[in-house]
N, C-alpha and C. Protein backbone atom coordinates (compact mmCIF):
# COMPACT_ATOMS: atom_id res chain seq x y z
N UNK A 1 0.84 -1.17 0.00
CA UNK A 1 0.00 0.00 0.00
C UNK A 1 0.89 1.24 0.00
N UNK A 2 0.80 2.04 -0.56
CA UNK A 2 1.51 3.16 -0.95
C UNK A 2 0.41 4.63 0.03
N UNK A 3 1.80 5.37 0.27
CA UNK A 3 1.13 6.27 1.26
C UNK A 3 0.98 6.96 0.42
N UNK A 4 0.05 8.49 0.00
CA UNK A 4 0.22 9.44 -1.06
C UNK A 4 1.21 10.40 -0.48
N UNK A 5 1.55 11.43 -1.20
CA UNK A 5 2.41 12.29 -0.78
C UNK A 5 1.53 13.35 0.09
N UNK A 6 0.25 13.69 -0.99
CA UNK A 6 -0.36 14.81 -0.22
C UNK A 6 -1.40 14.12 0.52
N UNK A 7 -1.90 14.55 1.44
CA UNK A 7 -3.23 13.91 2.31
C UNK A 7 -4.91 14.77 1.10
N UNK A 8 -5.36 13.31 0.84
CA UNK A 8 -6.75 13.39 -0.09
C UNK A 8 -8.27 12.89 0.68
N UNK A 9 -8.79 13.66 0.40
CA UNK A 9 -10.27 12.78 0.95
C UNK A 9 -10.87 12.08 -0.40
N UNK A 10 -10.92 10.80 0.08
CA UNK A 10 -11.47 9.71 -1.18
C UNK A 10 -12.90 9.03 -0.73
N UNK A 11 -13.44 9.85 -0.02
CA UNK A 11 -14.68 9.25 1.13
C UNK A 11 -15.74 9.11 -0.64
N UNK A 12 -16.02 7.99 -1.26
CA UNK A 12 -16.58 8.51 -2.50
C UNK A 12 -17.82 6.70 -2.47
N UNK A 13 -18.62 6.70 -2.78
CA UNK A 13 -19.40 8.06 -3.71
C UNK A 13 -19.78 9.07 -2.47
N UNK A 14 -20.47 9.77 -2.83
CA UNK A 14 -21.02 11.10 -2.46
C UNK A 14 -22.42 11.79 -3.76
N UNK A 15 -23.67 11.56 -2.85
CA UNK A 15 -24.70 11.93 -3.89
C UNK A 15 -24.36 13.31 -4.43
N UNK A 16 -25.17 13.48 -5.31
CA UNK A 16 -25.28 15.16 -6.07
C UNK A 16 -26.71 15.23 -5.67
N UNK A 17 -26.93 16.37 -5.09
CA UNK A 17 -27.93 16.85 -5.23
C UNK A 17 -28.19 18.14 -5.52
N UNK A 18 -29.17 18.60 -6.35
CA UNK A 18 -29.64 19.96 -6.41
C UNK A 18 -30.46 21.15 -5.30
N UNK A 19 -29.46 21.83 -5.09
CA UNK A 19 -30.16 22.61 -3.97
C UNK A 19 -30.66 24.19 -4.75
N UNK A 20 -31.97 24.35 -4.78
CA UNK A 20 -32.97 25.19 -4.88
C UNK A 20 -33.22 26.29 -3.95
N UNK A 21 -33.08 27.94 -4.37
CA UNK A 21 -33.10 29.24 -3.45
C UNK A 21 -34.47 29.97 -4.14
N UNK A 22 -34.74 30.51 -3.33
CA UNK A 22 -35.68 31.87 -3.95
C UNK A 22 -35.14 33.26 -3.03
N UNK A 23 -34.75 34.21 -3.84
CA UNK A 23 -34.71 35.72 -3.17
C UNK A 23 -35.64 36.64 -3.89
N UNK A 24 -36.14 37.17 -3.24
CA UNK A 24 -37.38 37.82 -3.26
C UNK A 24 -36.86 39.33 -2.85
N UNK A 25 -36.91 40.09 -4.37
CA UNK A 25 -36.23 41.88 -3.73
C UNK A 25 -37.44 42.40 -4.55
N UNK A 26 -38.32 43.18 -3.41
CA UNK A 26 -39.18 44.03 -4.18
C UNK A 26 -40.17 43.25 -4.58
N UNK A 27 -40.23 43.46 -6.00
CA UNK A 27 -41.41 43.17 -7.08
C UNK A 27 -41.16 42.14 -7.45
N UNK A 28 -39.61 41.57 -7.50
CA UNK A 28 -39.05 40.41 -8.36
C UNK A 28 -38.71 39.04 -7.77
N UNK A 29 -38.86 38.39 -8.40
CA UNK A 29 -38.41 36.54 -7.64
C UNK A 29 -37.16 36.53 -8.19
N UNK A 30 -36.06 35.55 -7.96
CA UNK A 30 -34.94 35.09 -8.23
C UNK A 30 -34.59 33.79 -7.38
N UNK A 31 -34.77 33.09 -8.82
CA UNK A 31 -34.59 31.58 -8.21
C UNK A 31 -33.10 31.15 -8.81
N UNK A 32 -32.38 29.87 -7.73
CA UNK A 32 -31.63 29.52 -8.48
C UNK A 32 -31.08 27.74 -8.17
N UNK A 33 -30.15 27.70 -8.68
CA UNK A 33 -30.22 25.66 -7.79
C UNK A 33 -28.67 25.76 -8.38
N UNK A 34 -28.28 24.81 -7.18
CA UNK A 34 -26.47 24.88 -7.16
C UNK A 34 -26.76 23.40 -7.07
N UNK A 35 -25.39 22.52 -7.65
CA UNK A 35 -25.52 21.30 -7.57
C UNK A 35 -24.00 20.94 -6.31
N UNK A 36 -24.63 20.34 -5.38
CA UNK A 36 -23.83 19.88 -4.10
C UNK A 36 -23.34 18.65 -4.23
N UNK A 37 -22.23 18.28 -3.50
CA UNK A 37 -22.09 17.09 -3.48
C UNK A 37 -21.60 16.44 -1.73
N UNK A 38 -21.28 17.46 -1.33
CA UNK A 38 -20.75 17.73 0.00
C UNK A 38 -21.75 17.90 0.93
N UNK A 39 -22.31 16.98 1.24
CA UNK A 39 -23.72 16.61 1.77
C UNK A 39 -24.16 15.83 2.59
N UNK A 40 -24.84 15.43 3.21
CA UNK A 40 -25.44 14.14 4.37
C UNK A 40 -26.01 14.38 5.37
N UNK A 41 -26.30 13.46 6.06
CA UNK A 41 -27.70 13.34 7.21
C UNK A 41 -27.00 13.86 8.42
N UNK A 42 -27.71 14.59 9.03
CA UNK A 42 -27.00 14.75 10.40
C UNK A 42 -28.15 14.49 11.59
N UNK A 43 -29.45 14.27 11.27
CA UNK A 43 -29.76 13.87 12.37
C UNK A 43 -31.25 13.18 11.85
N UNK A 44 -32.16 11.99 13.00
CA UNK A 44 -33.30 11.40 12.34
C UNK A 44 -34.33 11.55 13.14
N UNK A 45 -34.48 12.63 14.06
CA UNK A 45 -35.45 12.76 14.58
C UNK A 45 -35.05 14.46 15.52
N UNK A 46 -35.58 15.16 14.72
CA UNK A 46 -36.24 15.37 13.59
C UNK A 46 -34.67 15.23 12.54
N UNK A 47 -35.67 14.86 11.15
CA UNK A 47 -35.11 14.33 10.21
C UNK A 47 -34.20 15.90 9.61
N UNK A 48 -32.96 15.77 9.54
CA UNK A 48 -31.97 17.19 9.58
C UNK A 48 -30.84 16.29 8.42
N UNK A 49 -30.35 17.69 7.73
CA UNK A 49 -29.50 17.12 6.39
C UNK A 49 -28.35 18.30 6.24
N UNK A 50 -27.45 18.20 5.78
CA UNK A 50 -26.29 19.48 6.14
C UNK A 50 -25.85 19.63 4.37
N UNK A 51 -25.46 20.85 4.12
CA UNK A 51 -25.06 20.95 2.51
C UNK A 51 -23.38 21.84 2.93
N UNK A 52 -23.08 21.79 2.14
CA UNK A 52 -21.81 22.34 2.26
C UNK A 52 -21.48 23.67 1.04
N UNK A 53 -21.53 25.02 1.50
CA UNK A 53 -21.21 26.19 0.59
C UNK A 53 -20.19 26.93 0.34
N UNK A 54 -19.52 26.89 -0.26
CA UNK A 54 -18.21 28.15 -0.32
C UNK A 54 -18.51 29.11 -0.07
N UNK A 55 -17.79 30.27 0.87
CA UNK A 55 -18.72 31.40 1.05
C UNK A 55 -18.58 32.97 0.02
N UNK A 56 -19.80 33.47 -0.21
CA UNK A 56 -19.60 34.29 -1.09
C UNK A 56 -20.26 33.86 -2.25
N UNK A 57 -20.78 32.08 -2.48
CA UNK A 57 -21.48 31.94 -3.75
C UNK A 57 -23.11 32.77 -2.92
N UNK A 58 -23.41 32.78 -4.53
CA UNK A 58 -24.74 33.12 -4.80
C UNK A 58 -25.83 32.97 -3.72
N UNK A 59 -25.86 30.95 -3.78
CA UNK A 59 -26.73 30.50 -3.21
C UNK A 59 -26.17 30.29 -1.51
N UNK A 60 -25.44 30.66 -1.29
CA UNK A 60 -24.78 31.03 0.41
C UNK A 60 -25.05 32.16 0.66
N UNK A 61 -25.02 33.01 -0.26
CA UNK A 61 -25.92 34.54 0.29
C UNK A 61 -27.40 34.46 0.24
N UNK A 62 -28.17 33.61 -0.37
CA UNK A 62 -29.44 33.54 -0.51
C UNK A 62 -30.02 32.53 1.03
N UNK A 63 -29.21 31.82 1.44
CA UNK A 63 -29.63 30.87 1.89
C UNK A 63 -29.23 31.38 3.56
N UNK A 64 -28.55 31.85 3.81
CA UNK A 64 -28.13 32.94 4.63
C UNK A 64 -29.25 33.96 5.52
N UNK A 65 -30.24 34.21 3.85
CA UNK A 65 -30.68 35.54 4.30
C UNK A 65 -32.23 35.19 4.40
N UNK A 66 -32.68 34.03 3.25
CA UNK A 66 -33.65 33.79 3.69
C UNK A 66 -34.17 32.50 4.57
N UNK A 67 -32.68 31.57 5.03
CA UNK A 67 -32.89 30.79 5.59
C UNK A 67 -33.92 29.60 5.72
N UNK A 68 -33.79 29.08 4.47
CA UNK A 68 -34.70 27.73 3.89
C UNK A 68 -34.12 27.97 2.35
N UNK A 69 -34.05 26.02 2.01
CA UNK A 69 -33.70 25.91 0.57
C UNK A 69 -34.20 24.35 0.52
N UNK A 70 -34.36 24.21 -0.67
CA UNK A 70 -35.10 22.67 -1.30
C UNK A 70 -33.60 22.00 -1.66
N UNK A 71 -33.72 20.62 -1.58
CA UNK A 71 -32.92 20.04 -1.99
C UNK A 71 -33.73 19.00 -2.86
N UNK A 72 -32.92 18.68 -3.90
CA UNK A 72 -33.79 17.83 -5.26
C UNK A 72 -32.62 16.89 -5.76
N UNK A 73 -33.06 15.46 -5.37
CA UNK A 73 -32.15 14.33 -5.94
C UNK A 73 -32.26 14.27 -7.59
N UNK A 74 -31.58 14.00 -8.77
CA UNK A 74 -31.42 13.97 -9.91
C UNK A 74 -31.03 12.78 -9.78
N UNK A 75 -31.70 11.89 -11.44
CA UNK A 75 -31.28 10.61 -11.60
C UNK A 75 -30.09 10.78 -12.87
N UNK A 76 -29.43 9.86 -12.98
CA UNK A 76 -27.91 10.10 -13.59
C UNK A 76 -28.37 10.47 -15.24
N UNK A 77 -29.55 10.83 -15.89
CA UNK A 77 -30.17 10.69 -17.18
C UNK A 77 -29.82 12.20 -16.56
N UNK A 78 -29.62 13.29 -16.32
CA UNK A 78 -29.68 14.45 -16.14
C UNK A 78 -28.12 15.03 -15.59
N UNK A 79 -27.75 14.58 -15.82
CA UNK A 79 -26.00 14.76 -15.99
C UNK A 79 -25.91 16.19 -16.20
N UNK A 80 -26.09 16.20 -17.77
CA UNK A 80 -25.88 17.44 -18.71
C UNK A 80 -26.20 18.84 -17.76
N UNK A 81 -27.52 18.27 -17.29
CA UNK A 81 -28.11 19.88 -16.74
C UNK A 81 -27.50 19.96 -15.25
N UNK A 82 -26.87 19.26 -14.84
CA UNK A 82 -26.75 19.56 -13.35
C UNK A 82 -25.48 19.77 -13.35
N UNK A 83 -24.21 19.47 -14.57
CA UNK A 83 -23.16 19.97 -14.71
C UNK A 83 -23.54 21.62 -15.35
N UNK A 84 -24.32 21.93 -16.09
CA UNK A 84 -24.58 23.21 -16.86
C UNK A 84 -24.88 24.39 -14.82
N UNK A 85 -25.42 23.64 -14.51
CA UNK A 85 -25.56 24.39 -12.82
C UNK A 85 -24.77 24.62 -12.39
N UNK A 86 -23.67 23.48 -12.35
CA UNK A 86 -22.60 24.05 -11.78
C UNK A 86 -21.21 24.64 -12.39
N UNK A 87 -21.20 24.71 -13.73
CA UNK A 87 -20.76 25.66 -14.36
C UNK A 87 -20.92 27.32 -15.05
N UNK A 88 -22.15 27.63 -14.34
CA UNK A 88 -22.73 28.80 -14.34
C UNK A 88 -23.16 29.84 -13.30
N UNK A 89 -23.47 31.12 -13.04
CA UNK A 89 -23.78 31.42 -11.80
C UNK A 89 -25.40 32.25 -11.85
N UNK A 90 -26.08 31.85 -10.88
CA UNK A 90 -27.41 32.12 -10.83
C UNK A 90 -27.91 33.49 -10.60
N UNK A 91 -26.28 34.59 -10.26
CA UNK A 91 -26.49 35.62 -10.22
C UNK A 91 -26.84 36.29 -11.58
N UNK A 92 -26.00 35.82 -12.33
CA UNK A 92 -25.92 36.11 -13.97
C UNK A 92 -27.13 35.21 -14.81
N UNK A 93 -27.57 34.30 -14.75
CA UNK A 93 -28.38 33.23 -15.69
C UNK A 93 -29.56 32.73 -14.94
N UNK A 94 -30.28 32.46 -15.66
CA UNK A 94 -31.52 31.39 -14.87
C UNK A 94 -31.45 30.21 -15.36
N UNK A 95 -31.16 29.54 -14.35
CA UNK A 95 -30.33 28.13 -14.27
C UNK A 95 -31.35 27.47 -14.97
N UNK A 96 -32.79 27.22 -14.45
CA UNK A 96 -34.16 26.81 -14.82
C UNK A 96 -34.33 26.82 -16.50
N UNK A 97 -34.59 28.26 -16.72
CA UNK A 97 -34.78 28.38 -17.91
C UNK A 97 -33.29 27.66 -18.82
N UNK A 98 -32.06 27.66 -18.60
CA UNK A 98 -31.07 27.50 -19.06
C UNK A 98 -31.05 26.22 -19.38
N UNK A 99 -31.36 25.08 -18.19
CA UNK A 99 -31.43 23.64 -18.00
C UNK A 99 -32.65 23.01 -18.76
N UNK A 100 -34.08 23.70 -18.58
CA UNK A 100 -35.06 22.84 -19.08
C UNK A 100 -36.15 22.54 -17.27
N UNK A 101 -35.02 22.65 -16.68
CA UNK A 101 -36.01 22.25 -15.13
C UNK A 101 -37.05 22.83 -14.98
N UNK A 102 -38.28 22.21 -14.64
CA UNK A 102 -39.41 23.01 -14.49
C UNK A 102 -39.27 22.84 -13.21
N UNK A 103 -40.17 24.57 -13.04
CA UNK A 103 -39.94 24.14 -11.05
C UNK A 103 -41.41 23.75 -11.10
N UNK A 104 -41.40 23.59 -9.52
CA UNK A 104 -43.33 22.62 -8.82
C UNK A 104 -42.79 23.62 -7.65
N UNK A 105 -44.02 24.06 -7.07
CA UNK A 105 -44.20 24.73 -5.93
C UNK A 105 -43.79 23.69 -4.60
N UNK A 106 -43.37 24.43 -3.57
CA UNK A 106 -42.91 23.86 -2.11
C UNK A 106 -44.41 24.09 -1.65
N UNK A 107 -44.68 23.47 -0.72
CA UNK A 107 -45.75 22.75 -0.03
C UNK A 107 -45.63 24.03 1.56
N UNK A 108 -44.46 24.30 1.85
CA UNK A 108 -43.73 24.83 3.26
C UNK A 108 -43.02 26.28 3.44
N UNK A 109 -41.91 25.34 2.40
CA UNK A 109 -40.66 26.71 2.19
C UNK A 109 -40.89 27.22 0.89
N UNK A 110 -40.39 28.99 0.99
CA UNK A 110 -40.72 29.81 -0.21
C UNK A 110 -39.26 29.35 -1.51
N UNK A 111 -39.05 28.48 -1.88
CA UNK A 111 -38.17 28.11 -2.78
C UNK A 111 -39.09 26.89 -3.93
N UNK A 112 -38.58 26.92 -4.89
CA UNK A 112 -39.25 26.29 -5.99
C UNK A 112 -38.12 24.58 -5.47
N UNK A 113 -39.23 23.64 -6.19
CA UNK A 113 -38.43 22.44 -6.18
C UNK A 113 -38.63 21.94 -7.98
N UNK A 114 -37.77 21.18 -8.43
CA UNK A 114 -37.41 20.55 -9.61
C UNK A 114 -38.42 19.33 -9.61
N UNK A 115 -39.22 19.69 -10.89
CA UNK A 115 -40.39 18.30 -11.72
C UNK A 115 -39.34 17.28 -11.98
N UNK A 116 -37.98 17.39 -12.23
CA UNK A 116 -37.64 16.37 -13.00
C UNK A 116 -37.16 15.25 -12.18
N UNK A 117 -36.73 15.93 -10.76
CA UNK A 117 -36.16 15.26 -9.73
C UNK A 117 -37.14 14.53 -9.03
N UNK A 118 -36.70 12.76 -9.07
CA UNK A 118 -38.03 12.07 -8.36
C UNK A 118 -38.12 12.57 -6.36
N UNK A 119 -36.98 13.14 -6.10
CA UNK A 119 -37.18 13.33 -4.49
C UNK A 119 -36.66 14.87 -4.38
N UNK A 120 -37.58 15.40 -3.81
CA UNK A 120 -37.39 17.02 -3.43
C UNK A 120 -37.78 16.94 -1.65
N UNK A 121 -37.22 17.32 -1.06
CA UNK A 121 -37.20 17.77 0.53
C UNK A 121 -36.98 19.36 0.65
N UNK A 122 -38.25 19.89 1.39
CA UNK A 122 -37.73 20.87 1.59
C UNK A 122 -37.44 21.34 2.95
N UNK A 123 -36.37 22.29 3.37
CA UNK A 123 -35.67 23.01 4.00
C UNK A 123 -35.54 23.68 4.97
N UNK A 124 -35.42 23.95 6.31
CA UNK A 124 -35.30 25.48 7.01
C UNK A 124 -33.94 25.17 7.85
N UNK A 125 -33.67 26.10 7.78
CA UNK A 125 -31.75 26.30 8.08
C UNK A 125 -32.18 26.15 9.65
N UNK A 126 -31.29 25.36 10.21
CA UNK A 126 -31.24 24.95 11.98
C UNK A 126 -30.30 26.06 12.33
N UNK A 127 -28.94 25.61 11.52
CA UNK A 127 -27.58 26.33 12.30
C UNK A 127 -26.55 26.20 11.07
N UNK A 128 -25.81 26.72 10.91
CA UNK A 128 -24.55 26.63 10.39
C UNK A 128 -23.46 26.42 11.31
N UNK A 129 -22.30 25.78 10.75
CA UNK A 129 -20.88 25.78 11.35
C UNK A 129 -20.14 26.15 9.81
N UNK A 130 -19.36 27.13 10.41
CA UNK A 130 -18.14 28.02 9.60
C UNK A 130 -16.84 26.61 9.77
N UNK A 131 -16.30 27.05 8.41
CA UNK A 131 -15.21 25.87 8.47
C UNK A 131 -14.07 26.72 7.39
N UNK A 132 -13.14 26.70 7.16
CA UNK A 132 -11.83 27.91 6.57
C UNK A 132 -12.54 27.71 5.31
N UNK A 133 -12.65 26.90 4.74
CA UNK A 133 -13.23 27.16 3.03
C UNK A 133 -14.78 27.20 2.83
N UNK A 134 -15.28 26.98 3.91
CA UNK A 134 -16.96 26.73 3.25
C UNK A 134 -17.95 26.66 4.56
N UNK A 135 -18.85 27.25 4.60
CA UNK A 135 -20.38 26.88 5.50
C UNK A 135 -21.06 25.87 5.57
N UNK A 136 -21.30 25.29 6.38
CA UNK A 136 -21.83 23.89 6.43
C UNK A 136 -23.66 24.32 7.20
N UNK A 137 -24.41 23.97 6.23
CA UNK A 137 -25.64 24.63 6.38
C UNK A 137 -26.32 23.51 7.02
N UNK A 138 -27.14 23.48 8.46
CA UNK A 138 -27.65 22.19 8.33
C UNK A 138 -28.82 22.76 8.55
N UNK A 139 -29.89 22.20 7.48
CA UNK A 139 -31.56 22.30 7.32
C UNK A 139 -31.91 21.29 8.13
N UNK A 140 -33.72 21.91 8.69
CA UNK A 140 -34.56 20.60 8.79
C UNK A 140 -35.40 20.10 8.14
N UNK A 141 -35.61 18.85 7.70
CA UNK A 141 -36.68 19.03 6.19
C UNK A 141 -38.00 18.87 6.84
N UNK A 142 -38.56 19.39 6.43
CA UNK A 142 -39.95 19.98 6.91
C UNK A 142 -40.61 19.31 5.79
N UNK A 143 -40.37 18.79 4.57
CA UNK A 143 -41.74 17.48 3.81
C UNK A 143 -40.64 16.76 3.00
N UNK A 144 -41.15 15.91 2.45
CA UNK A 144 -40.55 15.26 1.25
C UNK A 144 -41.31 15.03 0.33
N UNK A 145 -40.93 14.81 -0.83
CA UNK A 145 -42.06 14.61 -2.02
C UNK A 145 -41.25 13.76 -2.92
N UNK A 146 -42.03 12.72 -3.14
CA UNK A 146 -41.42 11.42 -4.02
C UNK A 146 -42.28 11.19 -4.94
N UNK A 147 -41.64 11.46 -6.35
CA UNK A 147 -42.45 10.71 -7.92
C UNK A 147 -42.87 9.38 -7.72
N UNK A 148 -44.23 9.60 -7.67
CA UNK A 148 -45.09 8.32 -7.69
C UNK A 148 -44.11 7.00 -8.45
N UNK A 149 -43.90 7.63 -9.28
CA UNK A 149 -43.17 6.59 -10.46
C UNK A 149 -41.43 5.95 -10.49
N UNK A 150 -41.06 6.82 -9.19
CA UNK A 150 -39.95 6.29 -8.72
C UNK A 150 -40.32 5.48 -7.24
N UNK A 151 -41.51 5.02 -7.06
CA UNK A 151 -41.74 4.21 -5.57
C UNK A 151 -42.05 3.01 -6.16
N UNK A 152 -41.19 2.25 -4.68
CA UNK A 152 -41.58 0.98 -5.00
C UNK A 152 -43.11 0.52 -4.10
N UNK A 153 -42.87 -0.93 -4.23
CA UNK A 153 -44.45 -1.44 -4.28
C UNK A 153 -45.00 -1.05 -2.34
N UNK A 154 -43.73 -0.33 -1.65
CA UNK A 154 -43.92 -0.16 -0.03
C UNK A 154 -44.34 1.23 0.03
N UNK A 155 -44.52 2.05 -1.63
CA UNK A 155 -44.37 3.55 -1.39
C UNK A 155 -42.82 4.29 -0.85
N UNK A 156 -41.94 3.48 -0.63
CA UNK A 156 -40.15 4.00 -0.83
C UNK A 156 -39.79 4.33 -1.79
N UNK A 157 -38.85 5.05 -2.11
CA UNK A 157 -38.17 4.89 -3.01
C UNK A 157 -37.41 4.51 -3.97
N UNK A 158 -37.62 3.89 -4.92
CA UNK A 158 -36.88 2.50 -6.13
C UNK A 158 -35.77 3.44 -6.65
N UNK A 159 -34.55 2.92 -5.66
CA UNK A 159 -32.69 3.36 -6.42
C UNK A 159 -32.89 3.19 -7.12
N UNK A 160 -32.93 2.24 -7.82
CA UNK A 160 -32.50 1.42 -9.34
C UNK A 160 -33.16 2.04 -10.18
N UNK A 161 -35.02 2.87 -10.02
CA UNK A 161 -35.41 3.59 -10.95
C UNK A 161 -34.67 4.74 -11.05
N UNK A 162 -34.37 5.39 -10.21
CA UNK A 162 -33.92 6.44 -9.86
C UNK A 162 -32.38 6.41 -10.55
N UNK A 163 -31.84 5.54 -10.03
CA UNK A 163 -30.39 5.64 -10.65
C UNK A 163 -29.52 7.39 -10.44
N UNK A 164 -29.32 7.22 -9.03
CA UNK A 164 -28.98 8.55 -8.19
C UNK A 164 -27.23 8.91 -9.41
N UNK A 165 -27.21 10.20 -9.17
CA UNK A 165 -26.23 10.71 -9.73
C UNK A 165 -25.03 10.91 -8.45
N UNK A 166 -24.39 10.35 -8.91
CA UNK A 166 -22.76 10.41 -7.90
C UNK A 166 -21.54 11.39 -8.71
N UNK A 167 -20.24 11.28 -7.34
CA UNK A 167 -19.57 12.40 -7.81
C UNK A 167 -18.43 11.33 -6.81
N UNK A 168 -17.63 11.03 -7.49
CA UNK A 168 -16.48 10.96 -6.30
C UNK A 168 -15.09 11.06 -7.77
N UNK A 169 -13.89 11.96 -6.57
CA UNK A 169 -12.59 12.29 -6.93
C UNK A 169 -12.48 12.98 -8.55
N UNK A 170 -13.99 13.81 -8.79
CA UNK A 170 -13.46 14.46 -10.00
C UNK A 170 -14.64 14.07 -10.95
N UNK A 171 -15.04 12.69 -10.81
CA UNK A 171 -15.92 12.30 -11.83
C UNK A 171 -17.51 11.93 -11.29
N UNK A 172 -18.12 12.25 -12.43
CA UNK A 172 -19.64 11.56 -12.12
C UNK A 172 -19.67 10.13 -12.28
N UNK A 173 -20.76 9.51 -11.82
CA UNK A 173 -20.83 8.13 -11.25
C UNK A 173 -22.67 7.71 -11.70
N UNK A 174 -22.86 6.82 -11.65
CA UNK A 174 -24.64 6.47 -11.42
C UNK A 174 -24.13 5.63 -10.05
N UNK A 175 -25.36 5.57 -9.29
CA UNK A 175 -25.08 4.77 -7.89
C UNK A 175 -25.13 3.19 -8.66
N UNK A 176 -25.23 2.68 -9.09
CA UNK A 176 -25.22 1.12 -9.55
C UNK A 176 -26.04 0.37 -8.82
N UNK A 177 -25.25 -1.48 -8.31
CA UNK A 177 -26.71 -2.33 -8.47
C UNK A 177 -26.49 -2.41 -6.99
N UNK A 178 -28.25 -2.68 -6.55
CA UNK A 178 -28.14 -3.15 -5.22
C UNK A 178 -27.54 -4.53 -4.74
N UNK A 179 -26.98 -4.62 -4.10
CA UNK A 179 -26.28 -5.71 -3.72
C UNK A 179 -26.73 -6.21 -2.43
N UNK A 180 -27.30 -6.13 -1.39
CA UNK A 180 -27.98 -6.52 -0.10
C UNK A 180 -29.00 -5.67 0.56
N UNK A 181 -29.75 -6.25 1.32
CA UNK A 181 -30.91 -5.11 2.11
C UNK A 181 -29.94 -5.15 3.78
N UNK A 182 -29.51 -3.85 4.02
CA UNK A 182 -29.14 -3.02 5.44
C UNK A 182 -29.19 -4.45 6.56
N UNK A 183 -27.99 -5.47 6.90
CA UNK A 183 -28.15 -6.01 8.19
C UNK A 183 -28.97 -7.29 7.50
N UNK A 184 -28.35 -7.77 6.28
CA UNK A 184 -28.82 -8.86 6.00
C UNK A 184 -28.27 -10.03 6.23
N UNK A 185 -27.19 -10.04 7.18
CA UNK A 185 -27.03 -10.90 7.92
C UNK A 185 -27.14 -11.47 8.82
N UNK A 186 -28.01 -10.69 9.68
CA UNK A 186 -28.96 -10.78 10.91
C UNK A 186 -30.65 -11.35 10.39
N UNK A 187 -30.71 -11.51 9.09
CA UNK A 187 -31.92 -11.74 8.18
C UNK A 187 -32.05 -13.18 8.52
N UNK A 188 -33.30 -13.82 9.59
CA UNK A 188 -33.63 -14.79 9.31
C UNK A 188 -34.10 -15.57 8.10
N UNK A 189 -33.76 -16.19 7.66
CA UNK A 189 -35.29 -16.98 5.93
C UNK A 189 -35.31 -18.02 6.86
């Protein structure tokens, strides 16, 4: 085993998800969606999720100020548009119109969520922790909303329809095949 020279985080996969803002100045809406990858659960009762922001983007000043944002899983058929997100800035472009995403109204929080994405959760900021390169935002999700057509026969969610979009060390990924159900070795038959 070979040590590297520099110290790397290879913690991979790591989902992508699309995170969804609305700022509201005046008369005007301004929506926008950053694609994350720096992400995960931080707590299950109540159900709490943390995103990770560089500070100074767009959607770190939006999210900041109005404190709630949607997060929207993408299945790996949507590559194109969720790289076009994160090669653009929402101050300058409308990501939406740019991508094709139609938004669907939040149920809760004032932010639009993505039709195309079978799982949208939406948002309200708990707390942040400051870290030297980036804000670590942790929301509580206050609903979830799952495409009929990505559930399986329990009303869960079907990976395999879904076919989640990953990101580890540079490259995109599809999550691939299931291989066991959680503690299936404790599984009587």
């Amino acid at each position: 085993m070979t040590i590297l020279k520099r110290v790397k985080n290879f913690l991979a996969p790591l989902p992508v998800v699309l995170v969804t803002t609305r700022l509201r100045d005046n008369d005007s809406i301004a929506d926008n969606i950053i694609p994350i990858s720096w992400t995960g659960i931080v707590e299950s009762a109540p159900h709490m999720i943390n995103i990770n922001i560089s500070r100074g983007k767009y959607s770190w000043e939006i999210i900041k100020k109005t404190k709630q944002f949607g997060i929207a899983i993408p299945g790996a058929g949507y590559i194109r548009e969720v790289d076009i997100c994160g090669t653009t800035h929402g101050d300058t472009v409308d990501k939406f119109s740019l991508t094709g995403f139609e938004k669907i109204d939040a149920s809760i929080i004032d932010a639009p969520l993505i039709k195309q994405c079978p799982i949208n959760m939406e948002c309200t900021l708990e707390n942040i922790i400051s870290f030297k390169s980036h804000d670590m935002f942790i929301g509580k999700i206050e609903a979830t909303h799952l495409d009929d057509g990505f559930a399986d026969e329990q009303g869960e969610p079907d990976f395999k329809k879904i076919n989640i979009l990953c990101y580890a060390n540079g490259d995109y990924w599809d999550l691939g095949t299931k291989l066991e159900k959680l503690f299936f070795t404790k599984i009587k038959k």
